[in-house]
Protein backbone atom coordinates (compact mmCIF):
# COMPACT_ATOMS: atom_id res chain seq x y z
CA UNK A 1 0.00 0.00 0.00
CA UNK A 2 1.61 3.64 -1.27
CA UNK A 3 -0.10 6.56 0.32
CA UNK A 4 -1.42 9.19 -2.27
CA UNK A 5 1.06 11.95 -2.61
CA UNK A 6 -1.24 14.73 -1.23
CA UNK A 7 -0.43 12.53 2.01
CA UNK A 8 3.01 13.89 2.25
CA UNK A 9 1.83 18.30 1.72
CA UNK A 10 2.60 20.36 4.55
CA UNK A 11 0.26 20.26 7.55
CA UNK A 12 1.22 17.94 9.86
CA UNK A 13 1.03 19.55 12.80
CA UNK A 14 -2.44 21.64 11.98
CA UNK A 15 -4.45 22.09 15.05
CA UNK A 16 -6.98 19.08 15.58
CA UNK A 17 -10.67 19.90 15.51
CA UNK A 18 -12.16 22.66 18.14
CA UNK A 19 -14.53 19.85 19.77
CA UNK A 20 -12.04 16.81 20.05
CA UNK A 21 -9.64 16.48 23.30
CA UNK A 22 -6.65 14.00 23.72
CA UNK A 23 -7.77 10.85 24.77
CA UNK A 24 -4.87 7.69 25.84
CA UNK A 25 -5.16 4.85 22.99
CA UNK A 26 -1.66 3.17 24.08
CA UNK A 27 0.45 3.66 27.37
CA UNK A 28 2.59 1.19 29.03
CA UNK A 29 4.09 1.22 33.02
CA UNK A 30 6.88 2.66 33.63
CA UNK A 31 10.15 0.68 34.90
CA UNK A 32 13.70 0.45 34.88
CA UNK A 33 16.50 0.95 34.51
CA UNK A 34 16.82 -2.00 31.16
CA UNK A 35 17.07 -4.69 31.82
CA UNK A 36 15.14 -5.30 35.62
CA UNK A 37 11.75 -6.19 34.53
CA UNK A 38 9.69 -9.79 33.91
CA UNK A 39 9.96 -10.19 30.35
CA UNK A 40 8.43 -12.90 28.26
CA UNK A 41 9.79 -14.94 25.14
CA UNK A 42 12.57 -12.05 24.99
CA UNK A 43 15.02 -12.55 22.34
CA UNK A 44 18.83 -12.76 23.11
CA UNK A 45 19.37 -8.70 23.15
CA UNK A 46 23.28 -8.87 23.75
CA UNK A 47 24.31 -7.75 20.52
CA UNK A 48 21.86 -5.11 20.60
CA UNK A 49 22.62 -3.69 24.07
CA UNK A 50 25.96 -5.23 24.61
CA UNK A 51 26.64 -2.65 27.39
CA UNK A 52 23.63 -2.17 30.27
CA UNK A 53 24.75 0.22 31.95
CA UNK A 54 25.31 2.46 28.32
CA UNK A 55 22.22 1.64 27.33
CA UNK A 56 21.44 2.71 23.41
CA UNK A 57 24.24 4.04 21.72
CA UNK A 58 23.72 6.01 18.56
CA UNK A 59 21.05 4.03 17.91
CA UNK A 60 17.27 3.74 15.97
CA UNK A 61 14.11 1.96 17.55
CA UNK A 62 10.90 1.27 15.33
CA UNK A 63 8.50 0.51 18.35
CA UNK A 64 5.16 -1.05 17.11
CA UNK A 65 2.16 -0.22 19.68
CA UNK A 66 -1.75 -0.91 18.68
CA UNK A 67 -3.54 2.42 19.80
CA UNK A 68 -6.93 0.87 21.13
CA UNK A 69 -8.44 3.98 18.52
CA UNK A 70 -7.57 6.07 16.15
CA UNK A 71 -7.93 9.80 15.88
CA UNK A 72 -6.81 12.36 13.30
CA UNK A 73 -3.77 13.76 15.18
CA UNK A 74 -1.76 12.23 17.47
CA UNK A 75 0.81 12.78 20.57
CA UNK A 76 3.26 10.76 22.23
CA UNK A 77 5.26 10.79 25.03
CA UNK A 78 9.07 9.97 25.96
CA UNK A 79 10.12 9.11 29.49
CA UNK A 80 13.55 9.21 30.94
CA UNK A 81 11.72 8.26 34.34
CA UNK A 82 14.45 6.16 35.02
CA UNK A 83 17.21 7.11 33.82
CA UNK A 84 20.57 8.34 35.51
CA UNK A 85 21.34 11.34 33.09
CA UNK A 86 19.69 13.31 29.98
CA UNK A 87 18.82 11.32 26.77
CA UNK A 88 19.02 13.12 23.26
CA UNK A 89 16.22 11.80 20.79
CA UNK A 90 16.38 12.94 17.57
CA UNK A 91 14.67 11.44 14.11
CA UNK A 92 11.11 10.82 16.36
CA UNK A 93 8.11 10.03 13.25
CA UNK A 94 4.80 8.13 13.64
CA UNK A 95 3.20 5.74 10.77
CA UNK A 96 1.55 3.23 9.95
CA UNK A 97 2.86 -0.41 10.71
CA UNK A 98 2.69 -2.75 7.93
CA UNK A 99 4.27 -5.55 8.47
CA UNK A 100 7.59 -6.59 10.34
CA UNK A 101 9.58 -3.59 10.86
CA UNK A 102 8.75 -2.12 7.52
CA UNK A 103 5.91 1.03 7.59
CA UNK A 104 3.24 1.60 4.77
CA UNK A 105 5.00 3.94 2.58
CA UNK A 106 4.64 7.81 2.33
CA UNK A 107 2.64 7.35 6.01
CA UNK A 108 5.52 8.82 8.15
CA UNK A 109 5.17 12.21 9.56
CA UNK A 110 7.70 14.21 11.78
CA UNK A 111 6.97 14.47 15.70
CA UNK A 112 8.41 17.49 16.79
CA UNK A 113 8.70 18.59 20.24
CA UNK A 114 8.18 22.40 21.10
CA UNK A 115 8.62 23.13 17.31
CA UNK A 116 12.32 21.43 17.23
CA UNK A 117 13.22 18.02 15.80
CA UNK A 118 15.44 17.07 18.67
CA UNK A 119 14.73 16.84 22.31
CA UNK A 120 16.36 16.57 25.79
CA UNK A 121 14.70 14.99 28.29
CA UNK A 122 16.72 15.27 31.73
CA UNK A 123 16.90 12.01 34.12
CA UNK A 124 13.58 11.38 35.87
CA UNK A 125 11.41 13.48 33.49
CA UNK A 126 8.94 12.90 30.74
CA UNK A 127 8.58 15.45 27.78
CA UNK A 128 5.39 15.33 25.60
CA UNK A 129 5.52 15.63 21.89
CA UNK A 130 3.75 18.50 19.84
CA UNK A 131 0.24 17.21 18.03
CA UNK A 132 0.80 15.53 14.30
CA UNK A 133 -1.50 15.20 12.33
CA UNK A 134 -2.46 11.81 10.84
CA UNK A 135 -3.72 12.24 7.11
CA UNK A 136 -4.30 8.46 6.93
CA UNK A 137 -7.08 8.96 9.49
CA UNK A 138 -9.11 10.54 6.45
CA UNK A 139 -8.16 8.43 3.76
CA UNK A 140 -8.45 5.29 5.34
CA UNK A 141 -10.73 5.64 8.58
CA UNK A 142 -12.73 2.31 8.24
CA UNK A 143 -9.56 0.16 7.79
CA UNK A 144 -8.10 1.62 10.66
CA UNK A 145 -9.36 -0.64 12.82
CA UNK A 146 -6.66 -2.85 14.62
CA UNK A 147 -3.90 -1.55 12.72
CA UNK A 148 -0.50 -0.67 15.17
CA UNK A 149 1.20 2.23 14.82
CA UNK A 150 5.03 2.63 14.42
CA UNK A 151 6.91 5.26 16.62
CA UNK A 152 10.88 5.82 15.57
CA UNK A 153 12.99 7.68 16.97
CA UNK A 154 17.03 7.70 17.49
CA UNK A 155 19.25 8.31 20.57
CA UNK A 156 22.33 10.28 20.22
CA UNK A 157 25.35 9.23 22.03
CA UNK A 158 24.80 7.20 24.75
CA UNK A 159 21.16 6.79 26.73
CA UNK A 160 22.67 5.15 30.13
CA UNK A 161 20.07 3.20 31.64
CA UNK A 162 16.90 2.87 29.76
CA UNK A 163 13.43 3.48 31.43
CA UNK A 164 11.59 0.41 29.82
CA UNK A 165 8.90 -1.75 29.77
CA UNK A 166 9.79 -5.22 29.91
CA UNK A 167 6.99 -7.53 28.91
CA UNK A 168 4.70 -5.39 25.89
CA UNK A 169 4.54 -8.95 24.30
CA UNK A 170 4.33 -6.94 20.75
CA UNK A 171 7.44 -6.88 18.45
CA UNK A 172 9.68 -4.04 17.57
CA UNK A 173 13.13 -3.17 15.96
CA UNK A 174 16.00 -1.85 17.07
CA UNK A 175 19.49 -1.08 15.19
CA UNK A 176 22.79 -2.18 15.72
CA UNK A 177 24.94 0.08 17.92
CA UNK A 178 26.39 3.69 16.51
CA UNK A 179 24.06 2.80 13.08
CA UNK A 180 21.04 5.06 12.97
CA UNK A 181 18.60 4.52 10.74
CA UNK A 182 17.88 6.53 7.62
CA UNK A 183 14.79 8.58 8.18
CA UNK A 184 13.78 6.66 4.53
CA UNK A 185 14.07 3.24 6.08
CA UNK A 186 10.32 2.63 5.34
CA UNK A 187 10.56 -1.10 4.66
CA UNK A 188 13.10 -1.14 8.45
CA UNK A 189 15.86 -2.86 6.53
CA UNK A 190 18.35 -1.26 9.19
CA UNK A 191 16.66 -2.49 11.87
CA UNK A 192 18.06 -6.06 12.55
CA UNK A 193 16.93 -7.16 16.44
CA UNK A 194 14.16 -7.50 17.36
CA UNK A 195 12.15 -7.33 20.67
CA UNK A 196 9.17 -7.83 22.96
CA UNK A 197 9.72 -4.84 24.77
CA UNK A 198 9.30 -0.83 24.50
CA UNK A 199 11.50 1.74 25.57
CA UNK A 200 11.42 5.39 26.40
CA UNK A 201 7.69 5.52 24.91
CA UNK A 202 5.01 5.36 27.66
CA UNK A 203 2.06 6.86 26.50
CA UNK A 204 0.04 7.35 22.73
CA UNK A 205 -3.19 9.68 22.99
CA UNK A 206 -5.38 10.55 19.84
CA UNK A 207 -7.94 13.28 19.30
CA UNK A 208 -11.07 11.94 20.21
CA UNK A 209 -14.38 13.22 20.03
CA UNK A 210 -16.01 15.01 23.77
CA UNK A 211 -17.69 12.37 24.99
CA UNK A 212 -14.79 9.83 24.91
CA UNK A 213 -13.50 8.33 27.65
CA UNK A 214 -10.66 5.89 28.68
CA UNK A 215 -10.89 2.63 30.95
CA UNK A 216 -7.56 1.67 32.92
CA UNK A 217 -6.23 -1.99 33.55
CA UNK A 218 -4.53 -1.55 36.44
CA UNK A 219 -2.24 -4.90 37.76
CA UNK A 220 0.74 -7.21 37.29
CA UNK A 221 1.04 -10.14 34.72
CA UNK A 222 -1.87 -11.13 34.28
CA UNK A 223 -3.17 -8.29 32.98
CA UNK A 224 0.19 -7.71 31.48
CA UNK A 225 -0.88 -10.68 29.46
CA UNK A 226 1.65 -13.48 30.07
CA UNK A 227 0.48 -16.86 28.64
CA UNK A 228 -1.55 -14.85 25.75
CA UNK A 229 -0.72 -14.92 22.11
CA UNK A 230 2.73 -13.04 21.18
CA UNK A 231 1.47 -10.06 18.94
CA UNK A 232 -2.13 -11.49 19.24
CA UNK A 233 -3.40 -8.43 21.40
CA UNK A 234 -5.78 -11.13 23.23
CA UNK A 235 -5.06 -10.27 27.46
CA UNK A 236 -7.88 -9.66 29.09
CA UNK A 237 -8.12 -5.56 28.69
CA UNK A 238 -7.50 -6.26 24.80
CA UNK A 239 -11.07 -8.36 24.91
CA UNK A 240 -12.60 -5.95 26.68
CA UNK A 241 -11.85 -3.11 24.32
CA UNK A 242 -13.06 -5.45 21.86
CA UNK A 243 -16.65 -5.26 23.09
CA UNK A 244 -16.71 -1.96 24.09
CA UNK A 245 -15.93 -0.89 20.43
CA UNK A 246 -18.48 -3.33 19.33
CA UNK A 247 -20.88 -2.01 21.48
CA UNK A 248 -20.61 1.96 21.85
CA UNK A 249 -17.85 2.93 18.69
CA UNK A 250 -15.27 5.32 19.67
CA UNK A 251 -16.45 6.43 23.26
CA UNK A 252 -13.79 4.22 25.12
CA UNK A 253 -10.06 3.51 24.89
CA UNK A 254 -8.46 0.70 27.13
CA UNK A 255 -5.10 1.04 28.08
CA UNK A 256 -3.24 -1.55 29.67
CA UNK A 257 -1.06 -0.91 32.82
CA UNK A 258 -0.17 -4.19 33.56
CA UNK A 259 3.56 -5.07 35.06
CA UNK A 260 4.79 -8.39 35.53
CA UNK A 261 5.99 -9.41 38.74
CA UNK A 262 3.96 -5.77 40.16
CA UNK A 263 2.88 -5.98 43.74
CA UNK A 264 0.07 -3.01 45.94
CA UNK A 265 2.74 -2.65 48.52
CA UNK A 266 6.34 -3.72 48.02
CA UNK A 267 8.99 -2.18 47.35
CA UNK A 268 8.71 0.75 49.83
CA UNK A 269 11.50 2.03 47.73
CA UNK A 270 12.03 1.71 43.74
CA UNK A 271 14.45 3.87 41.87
CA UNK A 272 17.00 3.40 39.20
CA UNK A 273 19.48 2.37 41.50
CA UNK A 274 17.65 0.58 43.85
CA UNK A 275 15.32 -1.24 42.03
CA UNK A 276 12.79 -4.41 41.97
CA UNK A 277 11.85 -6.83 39.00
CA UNK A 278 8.25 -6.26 39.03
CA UNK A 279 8.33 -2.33 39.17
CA UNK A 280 7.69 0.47 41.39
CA UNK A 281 4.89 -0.77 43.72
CA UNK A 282 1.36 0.14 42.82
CA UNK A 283 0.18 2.88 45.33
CA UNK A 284 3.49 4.82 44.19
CA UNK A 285 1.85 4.66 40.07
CA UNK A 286 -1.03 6.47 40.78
CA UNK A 287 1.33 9.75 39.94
CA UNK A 288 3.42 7.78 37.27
CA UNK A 289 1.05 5.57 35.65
CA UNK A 290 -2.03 6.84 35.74
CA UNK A 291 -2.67 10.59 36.26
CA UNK A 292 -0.26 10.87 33.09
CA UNK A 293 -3.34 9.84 31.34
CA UNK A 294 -5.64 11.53 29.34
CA UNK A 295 -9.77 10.96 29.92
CA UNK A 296 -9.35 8.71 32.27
CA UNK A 297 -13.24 7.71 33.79
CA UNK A 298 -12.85 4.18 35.08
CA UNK A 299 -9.80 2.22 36.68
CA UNK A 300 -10.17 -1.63 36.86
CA UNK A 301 -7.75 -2.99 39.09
CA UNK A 302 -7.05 -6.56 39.63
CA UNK A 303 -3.93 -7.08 41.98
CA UNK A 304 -2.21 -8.53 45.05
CA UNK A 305 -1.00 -11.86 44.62
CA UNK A 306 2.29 -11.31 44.57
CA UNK A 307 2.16 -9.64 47.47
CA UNK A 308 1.05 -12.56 48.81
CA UNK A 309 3.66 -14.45 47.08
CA UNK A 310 6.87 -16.35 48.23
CA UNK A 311 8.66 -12.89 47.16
CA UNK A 312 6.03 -10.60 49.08
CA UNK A 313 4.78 -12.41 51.85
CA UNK A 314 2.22 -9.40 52.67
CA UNK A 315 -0.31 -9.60 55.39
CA UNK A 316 -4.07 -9.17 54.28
CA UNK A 317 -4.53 -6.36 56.47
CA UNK A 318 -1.13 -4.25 54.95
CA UNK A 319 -2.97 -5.15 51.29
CA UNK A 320 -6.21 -3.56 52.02
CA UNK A 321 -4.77 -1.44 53.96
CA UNK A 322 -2.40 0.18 51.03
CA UNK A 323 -5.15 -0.69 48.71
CA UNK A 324 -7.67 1.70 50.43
CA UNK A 325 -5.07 3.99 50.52
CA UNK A 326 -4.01 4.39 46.91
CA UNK A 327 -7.94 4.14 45.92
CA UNK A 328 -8.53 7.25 48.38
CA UNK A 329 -5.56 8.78 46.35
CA UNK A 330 -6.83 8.04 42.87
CA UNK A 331 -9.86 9.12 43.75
CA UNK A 332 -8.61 12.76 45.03
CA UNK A 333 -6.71 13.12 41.68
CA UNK A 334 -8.58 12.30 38.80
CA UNK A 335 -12.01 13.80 39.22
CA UNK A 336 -15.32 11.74 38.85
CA UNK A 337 -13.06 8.37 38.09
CA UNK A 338 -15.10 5.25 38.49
CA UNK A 339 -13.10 2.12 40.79
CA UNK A 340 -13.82 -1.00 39.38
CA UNK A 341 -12.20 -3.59 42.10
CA UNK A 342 -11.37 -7.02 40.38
CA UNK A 343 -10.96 -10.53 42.00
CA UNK A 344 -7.64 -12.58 41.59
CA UNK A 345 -7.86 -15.26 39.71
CA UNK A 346 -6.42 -18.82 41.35
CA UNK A 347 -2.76 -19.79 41.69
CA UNK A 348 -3.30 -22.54 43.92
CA UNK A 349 -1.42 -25.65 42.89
CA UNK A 350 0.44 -23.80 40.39
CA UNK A 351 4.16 -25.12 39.31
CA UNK A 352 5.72 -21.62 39.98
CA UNK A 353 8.15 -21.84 42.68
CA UNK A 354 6.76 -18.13 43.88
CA UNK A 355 2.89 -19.29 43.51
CA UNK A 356 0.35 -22.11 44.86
CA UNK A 357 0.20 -22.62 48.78
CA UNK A 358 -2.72 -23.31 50.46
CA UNK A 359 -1.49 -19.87 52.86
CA UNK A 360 -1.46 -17.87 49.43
CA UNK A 361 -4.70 -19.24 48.00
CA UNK A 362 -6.67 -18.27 51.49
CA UNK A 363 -5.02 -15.06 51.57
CA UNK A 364 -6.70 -14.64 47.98
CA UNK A 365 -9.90 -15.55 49.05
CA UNK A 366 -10.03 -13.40 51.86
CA UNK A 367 -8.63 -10.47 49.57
CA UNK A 368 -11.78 -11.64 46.88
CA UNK A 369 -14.44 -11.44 49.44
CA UNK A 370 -13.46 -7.81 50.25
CA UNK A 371 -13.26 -6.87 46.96
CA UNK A 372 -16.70 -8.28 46.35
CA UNK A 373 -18.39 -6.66 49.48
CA UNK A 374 -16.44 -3.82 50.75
CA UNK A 375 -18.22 -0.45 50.60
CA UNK A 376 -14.81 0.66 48.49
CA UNK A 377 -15.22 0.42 44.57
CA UNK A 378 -18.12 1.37 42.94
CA UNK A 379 -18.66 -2.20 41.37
CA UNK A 380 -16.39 -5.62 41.19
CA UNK A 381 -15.83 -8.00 38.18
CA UNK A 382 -15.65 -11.44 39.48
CA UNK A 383 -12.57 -12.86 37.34
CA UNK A 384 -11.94 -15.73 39.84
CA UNK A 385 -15.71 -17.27 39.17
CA UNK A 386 -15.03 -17.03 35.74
CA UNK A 387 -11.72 -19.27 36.22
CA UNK A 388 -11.47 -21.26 38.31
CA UNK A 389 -12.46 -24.69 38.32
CA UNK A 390 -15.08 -25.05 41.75
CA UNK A 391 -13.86 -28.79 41.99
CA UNK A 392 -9.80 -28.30 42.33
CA UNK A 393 -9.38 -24.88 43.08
CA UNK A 394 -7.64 -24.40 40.36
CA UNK A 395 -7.76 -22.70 36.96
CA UNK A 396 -9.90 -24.48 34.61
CA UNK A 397 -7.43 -27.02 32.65
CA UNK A 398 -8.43 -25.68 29.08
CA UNK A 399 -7.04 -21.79 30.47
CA UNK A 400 -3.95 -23.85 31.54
CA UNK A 401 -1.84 -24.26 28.82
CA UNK A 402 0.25 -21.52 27.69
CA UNK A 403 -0.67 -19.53 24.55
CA UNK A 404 2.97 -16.90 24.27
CA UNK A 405 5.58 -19.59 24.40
CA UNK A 406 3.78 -23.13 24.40
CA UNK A 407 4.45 -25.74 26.77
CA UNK A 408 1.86 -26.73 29.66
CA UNK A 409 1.28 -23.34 31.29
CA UNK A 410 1.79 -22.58 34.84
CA UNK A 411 -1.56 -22.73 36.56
CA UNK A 412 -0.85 -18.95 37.41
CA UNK A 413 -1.51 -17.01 34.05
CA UNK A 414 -4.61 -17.70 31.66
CA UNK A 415 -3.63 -18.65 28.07
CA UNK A 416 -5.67 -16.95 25.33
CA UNK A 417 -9.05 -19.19 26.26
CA UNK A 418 -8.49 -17.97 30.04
CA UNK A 419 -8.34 -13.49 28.94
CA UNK A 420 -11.25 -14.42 26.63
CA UNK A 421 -13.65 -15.81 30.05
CA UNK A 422 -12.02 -12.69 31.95
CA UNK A 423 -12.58 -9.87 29.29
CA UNK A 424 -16.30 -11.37 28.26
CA UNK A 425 -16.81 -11.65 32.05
CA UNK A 426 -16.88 -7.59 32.64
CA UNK A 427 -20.32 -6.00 32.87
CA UNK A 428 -20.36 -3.09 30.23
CA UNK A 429 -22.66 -0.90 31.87
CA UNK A 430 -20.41 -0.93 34.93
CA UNK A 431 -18.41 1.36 32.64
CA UNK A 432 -20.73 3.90 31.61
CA UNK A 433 -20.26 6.58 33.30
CA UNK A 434 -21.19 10.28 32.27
CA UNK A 435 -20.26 11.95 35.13
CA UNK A 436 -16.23 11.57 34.18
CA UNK A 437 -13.97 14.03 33.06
């Protein structure tokens, strides 16, 4: 697919339409420094990033996101959150992914920031991007649909530590080492690695129109999706957004802020030199993760078993406790949100070596019947019923086996059967929700 030259005029960064606001259509959480995370089916990245602590050197990343809509302009995002000293991006363009690393041609357009082509983002600070507009969005609106977009950029000189996200479980590109890519590289023939993670790019937000609003998956793996289909975009949030477009259009976006390994409480303490595998804890990413966002009405959050995990081995009480505590918070900062509280689906009998005691599985119950009858969210969706098998305890066998990298599963994370019977399992009109801003 070519583009039609009046595609590439000037007028990418016209102002978007008077009665449209920026809604998030992609973010991911924030952690770091490259390479602490959880990721999953992660290919060998030595050559890549032979030096950690150097991070990218002189160096081009096509990163391939699916924004949950589409709008006709666009913003993005870079984060240096984690970092240990500034990072110079240069090159930065959005398109249209077509397939691999390669773009459909003639759809890239130039993301500048403040006007300039080059930005400095400082360690431990985020920059947003100026608006670009997206001719495609006019041309090709009803195909639109699914489609990922691709956001290059380049980092000059050396990036130190990367702020990351470890387990996206969607490909992307990256260049060797001192070779950036030509701003031409359409088809991504200089792009020879490839990974399952992003980097520097947190959050994608689209012009929507008023009324749209965006729902927030808020929790650790499994809504992170491990055990779903590698570039299949089948966790449980991506079902969900399935039948919300189905059902109302373009008046919600879901963005997943899932973390692998993420826990309510622990660490106290999570920085780029001190930090934790599963990521800052979640009553800290209220700030980071979520009031970044734009139109955010409703937060589903389904979390705390590892806390309760051989690694966490949290108390009930300290759960709700900093569970009530971060809702309290969420509440105060993003005005009219809607809580959706979430059960945890069953580990018990799992063959993770963090996962399946009896001690775990009765803390989970305990933490499930609060979540179904505490005065605290405004509604609960009751992923565990939808799970677990009543006889063993256990996740059903058919949402056993494990849909990213094969094999028998864990007994922990659904496969792509188990995020379908999660994301079907949501009442819709728990959702709706006019008051929101």
């Amino acid at each position: 697919m070519i583009l039609p030259s009046n595609m590439l005029s000037p007028g990418a960064h016209s102002s978007p339409e008077p009665d449209s606001k920026w809604i998030s259509v992609w973010a991911a959480a924030e952690q770091g420094p490259y390479p602490v995370g959880n990721p999953a089916a992660q290919p060998d990245l030595q050559y890549a990033f032979p030096d950690e602590a150097s991070g990218a050197n002189n160096q081009s990343f096509r990163l391939i996101v699916r924004p949950s809509r589409w709008g006709s302009h666009a913003r993005i995002r870079l984060s240096n959150s984690f970092g240990t000293q500034s990072v110079v991006f240069e090159g930065v363009s959005v398109g249209l992914h077509a397939y691999g690393s390669s773009i459909v041609a003639g759809s890239s357009r130039p993301v500048l920031f403040a006007g300039q082509s080059k930005v400095i983002i400082p360690a431990g600070e985020s920059v947003w991007s100026d608006a670009v507009e997206l001719p495609i969005h006019k041309q090709a609106f009803p195909l639109l649909e699914g489609r990922k977009i691709a956001v290059s950029f380049a980092v000059v000189g050396s990036s130190g530590p990367m702020t990351w996200h470890a387990k996206s479980l969607s490909t992307s590109y990256l260049s060797n080492p001192n070779t950036v890519a030509s701003a031409n590289d359409d088809a991504g023939l200089e792009l020879p690695y490839s990974t399952i993670s992003t980097y520097f790019l947190d959050v994608v937000d689209m012009r929507m129109p008023g009324d749209a609003q965006v729902v927030v998956a808020l929790g650790d793996s499994i809504t992170d999706g491990v055990g779903s289909t590698l570039n299949g975009d089948d966790r449980w949030p991506d079902v969900l957004n399935q039948r919300l477009h189905a059902a109302y259009g373009d008046k919600f976006s879901v963005v997943n802020l899932g973390m692998g390994g993420n826990q309510i409480i622990g660490p106290s303490v999570y920085t780029a030199q001190q930090a934790f595998r599963g990521g800052p804890a979640a009553v800290s990413r209220i700030d980071t993760d979520i009031v970044k966002l734009s139109g955010v009405s409703t937060v589903i959050w389904m979390q705390g078993i590892n806390d309760f995990s051989e690694n966490g081995r949290a108390s009930l009480d300290d759960v709700i406790q900093g569970m009530t505590g971060a809702i309290a918070k969420l509440r105060e900062c993003v005005s009219g949100v809607r809580i959706i509280g979430a059960t945890l689906t069953t580990a018990y009998g799992s063959t993770s070596a963090a996962h399946g005691s009896l001690e775990q599985d009765n803390k989970r119950k305990a933490l499930n019947d609060f979540i179904r009858s505490s005065q605290l969210f405004d509604g609960y969706v009751d992923f565990d019923l939808a799970t677990r098998d009543p006889a063993s305890g256990k996740l059903q066998k058919q949402f056993v086996p494990d849909s990213t990298i094969g094999g028998p599963g864990d007994g922990v994370h659904p496969n792509r059967a188990g995020y379908q019977a999660m994301g079907k399992a949501i009442d819709l009109e728990m959702l709706l929700n006019p008051g929101a801003k």
